[in-house]
N, C-alpha and C. Protein backbone atom coordinates (compact mmCIF):
# COMPACT_ATOMS: atom_id res chain seq x y z
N UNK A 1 -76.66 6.50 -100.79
CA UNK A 1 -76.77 7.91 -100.49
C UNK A 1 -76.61 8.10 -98.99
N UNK A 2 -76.25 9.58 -98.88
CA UNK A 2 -75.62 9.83 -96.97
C UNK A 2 -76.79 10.66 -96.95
N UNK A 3 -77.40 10.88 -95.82
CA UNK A 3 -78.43 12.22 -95.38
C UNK A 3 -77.34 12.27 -93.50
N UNK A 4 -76.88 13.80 -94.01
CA UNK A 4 -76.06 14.42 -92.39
C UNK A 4 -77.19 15.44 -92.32
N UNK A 5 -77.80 15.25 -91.10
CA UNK A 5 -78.41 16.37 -90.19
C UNK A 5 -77.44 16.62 -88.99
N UNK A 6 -77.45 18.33 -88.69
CA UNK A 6 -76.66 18.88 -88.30
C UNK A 6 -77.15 19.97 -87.38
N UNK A 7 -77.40 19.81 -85.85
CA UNK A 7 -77.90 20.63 -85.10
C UNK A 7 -76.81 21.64 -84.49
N UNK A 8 -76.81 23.06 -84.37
CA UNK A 8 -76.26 23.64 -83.54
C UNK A 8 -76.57 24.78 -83.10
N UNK A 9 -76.25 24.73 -81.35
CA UNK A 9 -76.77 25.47 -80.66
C UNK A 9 -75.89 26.60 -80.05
N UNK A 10 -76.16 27.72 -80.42
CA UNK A 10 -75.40 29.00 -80.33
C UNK A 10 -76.19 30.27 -79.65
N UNK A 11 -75.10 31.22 -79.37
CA UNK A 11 -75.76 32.39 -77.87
C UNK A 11 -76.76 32.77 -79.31
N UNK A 12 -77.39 33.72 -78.32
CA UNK A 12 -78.62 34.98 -79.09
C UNK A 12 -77.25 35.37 -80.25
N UNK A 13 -78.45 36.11 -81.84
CA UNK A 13 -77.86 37.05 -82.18
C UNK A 13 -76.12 35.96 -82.70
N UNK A 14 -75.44 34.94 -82.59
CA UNK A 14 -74.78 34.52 -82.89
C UNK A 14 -74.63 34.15 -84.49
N UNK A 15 -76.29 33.87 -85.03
CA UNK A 15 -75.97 33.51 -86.66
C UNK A 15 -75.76 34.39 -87.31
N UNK A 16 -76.44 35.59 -86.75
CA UNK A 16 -76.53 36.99 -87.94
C UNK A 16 -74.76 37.04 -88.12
N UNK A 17 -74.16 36.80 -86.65
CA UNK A 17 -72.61 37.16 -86.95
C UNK A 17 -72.03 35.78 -88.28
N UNK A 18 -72.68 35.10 -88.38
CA UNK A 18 -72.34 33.79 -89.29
C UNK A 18 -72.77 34.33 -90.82
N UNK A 19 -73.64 34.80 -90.87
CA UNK A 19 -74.37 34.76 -91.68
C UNK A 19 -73.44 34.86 -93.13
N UNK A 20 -72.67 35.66 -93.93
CA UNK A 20 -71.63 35.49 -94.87
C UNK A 20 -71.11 34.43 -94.69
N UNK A 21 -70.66 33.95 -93.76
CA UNK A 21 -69.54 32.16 -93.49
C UNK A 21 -70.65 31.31 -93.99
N UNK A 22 -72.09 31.68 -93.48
CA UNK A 22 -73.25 30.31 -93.96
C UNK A 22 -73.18 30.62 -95.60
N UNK A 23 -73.58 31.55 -95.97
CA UNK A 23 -73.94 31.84 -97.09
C UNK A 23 -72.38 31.34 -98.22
N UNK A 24 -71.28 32.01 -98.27
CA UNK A 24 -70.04 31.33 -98.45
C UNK A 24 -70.04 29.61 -98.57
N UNK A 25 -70.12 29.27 -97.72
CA UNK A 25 -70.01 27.71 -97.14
C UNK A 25 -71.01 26.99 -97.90
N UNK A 26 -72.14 27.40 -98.13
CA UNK A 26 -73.26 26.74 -99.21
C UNK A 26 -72.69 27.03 -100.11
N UNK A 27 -72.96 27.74 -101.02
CA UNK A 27 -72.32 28.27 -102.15
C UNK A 27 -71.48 27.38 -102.93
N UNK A 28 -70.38 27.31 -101.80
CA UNK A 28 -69.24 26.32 -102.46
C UNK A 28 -69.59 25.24 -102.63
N UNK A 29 -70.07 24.61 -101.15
CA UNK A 29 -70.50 23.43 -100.92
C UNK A 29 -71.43 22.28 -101.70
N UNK A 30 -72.66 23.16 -102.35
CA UNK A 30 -73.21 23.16 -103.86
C UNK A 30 -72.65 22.38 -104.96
N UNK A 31 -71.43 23.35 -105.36
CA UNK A 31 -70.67 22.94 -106.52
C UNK A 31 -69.92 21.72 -106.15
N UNK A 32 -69.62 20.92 -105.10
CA UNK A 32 -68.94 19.78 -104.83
C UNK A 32 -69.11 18.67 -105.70
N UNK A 33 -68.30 18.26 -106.23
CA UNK A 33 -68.84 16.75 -106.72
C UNK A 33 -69.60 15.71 -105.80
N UNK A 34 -70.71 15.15 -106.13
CA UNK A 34 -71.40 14.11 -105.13
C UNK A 34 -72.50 15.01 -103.90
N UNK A 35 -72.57 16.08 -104.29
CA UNK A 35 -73.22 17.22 -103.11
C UNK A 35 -74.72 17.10 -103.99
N UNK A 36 -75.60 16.55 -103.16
CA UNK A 36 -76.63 16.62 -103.84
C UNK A 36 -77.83 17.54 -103.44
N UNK A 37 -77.81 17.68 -101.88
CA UNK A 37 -78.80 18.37 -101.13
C UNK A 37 -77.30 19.35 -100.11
N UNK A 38 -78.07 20.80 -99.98
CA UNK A 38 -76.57 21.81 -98.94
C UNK A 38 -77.68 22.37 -98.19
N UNK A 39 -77.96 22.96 -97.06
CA UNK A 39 -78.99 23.85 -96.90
C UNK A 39 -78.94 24.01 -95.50
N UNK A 40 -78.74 25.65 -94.65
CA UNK A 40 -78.67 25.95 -94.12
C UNK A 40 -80.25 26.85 -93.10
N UNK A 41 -80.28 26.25 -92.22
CA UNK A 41 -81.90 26.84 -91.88
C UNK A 41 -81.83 27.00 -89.98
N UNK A 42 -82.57 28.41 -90.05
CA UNK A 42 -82.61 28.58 -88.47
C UNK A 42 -84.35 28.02 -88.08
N UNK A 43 -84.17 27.77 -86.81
CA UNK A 43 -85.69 27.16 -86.47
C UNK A 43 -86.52 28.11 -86.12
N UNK A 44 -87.45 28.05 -86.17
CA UNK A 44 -88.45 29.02 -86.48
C UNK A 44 -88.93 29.45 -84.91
N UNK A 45 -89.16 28.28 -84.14
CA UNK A 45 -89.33 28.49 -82.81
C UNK A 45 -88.07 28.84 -81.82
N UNK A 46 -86.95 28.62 -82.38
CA UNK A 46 -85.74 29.04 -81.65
C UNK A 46 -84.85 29.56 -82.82
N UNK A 47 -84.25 30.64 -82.64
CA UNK A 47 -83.57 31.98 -82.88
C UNK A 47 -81.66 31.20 -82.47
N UNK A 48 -81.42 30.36 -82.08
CA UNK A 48 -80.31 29.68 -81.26
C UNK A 48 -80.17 28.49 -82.07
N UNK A 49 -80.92 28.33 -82.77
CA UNK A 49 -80.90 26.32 -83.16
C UNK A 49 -80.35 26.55 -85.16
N UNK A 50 -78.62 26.37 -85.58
CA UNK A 50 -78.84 26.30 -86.63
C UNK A 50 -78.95 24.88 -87.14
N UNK A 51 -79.64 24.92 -88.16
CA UNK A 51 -79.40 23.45 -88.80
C UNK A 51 -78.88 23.06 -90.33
N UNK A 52 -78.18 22.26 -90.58
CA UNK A 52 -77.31 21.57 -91.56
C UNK A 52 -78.55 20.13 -92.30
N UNK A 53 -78.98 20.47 -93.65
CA UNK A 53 -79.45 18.84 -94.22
C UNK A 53 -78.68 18.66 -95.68
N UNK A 54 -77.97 17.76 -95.39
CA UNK A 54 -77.18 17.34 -96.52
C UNK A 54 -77.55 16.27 -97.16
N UNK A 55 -77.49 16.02 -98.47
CA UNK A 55 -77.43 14.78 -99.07
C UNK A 55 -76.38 14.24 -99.93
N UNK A 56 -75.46 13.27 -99.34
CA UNK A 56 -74.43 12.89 -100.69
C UNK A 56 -74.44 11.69 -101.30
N UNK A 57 -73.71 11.72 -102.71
CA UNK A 57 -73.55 10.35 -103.46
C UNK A 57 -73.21 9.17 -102.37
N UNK A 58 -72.17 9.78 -102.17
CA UNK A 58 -71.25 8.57 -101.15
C UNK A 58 -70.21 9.26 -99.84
N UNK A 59 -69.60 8.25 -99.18
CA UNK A 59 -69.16 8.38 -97.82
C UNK A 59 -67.54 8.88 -98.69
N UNK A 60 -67.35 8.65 -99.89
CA UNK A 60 -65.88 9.72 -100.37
C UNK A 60 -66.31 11.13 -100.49
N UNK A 61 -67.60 11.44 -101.24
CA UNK A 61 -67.84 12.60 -101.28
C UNK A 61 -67.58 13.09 -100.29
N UNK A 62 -68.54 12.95 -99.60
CA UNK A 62 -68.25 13.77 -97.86
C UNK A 62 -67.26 13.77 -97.15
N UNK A 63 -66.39 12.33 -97.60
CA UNK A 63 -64.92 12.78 -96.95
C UNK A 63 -63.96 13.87 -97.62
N UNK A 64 -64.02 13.95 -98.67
CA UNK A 64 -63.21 14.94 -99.62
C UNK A 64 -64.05 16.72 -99.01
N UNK A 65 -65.30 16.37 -98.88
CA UNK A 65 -66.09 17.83 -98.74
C UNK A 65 -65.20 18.29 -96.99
N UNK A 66 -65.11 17.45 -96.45
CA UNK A 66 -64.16 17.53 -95.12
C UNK A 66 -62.89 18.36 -95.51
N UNK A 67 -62.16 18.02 -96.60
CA UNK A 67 -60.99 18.15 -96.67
C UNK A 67 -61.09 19.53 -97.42
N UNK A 68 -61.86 20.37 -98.02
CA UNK A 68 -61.85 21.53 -98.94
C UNK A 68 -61.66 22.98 -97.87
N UNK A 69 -60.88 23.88 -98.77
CA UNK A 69 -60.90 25.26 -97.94
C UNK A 69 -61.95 25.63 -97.25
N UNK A 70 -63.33 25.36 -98.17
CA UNK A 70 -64.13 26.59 -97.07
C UNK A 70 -64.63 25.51 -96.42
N UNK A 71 -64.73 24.04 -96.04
CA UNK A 71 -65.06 23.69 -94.95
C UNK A 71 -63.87 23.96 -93.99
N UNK A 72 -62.26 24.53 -94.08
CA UNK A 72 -61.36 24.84 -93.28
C UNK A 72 -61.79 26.27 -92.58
N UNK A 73 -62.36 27.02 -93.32
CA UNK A 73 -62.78 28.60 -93.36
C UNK A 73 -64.08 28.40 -92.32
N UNK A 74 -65.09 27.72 -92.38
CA UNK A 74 -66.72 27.66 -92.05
C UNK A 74 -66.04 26.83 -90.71
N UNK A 75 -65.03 26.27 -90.78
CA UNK A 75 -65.06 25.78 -89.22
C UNK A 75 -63.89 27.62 -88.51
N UNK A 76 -63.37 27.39 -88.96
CA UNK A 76 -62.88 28.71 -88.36
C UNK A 76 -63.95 29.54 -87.81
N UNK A 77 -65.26 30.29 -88.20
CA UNK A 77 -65.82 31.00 -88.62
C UNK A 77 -66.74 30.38 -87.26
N UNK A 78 -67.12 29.05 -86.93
CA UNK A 78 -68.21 28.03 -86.36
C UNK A 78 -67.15 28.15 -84.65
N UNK A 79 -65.80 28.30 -84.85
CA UNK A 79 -65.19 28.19 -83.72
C UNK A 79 -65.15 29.49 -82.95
N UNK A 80 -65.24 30.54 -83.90
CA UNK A 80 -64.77 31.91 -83.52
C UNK A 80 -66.55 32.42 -82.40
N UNK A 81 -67.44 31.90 -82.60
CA UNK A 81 -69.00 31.97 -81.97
C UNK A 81 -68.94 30.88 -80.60
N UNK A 82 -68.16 30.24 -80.53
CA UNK A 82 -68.11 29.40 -79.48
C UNK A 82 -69.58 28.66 -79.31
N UNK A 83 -69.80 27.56 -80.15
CA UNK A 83 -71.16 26.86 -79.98
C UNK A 83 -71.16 26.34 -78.43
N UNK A 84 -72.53 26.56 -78.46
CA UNK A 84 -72.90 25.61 -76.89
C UNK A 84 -72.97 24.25 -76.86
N UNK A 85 -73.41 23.51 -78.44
CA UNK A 85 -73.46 22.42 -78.43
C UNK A 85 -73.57 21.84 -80.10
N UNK A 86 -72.79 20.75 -80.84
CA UNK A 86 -73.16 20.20 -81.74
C UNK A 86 -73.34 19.01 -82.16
N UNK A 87 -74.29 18.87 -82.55
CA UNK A 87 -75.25 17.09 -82.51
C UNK A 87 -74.86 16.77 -84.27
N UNK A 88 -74.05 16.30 -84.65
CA UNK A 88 -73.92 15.75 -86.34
C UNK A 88 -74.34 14.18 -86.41
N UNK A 89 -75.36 13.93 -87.33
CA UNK A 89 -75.80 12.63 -86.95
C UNK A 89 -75.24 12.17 -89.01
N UNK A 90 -75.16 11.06 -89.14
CA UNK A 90 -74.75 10.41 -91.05
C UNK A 90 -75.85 9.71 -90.95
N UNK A 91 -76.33 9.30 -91.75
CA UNK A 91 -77.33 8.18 -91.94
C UNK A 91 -77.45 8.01 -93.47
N UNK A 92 -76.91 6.29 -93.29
CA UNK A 92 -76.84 5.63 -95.30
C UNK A 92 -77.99 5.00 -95.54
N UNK A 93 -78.72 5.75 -96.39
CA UNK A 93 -79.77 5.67 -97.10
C UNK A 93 -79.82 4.74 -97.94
N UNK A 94 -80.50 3.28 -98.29
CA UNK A 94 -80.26 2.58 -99.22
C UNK A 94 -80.97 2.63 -100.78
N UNK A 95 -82.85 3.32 -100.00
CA UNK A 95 -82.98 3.97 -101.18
C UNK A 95 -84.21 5.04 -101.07
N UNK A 96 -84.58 5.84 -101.97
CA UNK A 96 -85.41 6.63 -101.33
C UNK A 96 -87.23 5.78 -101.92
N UNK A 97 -87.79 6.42 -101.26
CA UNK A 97 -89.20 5.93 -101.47
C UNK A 97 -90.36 6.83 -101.45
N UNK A 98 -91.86 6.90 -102.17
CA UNK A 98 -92.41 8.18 -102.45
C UNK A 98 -93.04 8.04 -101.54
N UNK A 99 -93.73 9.38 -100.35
CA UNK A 99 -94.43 9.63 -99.67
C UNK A 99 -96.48 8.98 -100.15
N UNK A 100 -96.82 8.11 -99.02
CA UNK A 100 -97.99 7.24 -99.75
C UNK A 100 -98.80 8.66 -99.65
N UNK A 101 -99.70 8.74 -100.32
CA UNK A 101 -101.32 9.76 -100.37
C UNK A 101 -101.43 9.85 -101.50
């Protein structure tokens, strides 16, 4: 399994202009084959910080999820706001494990 966390940092007032492209972009993103976790979230202490937590089957999934329209559309959409900064980190999970308590 892949877990992509996905930081980005954008002016004031920049997501509301996103907000249909986010909403769109999940949506689809969802229905992907191998898409297990999609989820789009602003930080609570900063108004500027969006974030991306994904989970996939495998490193094809996510390459194919690269290659689909509305990730062509959601980067259009991500370019047109001019981010200040974006941090995309992959990390292969070998397996998951239950929280002890």
């Amino acid at each position: 399994m892949l877990i992509v966390a996905v930081e980005v940092i954008v002016d004031t007032g920049a997501i509301d202009e996103l907000r249909n492209a986010l909403r769109t972009m999940e949506e689809a993103t969802r229905k992907e084959s191998g898409c297990l976790t999609y989820a789009f979230s602003v930080d609570v202490n900063d108004p500027t910080m969006l974030r991306v937590f994904e989970r996939w089957e495998t490193m094809e999934a996510l390459n194919a999820h690269f290659k689909t329209p509305h990730m062509a559309a959601f980067n259009t959409a991500i370019g047109k706001i001019q981010p200040k900064s974006i941090d995309i980190k992959v990390y292969e999970i070998a397996k998951e494990v239950p929280l002890p308590g």
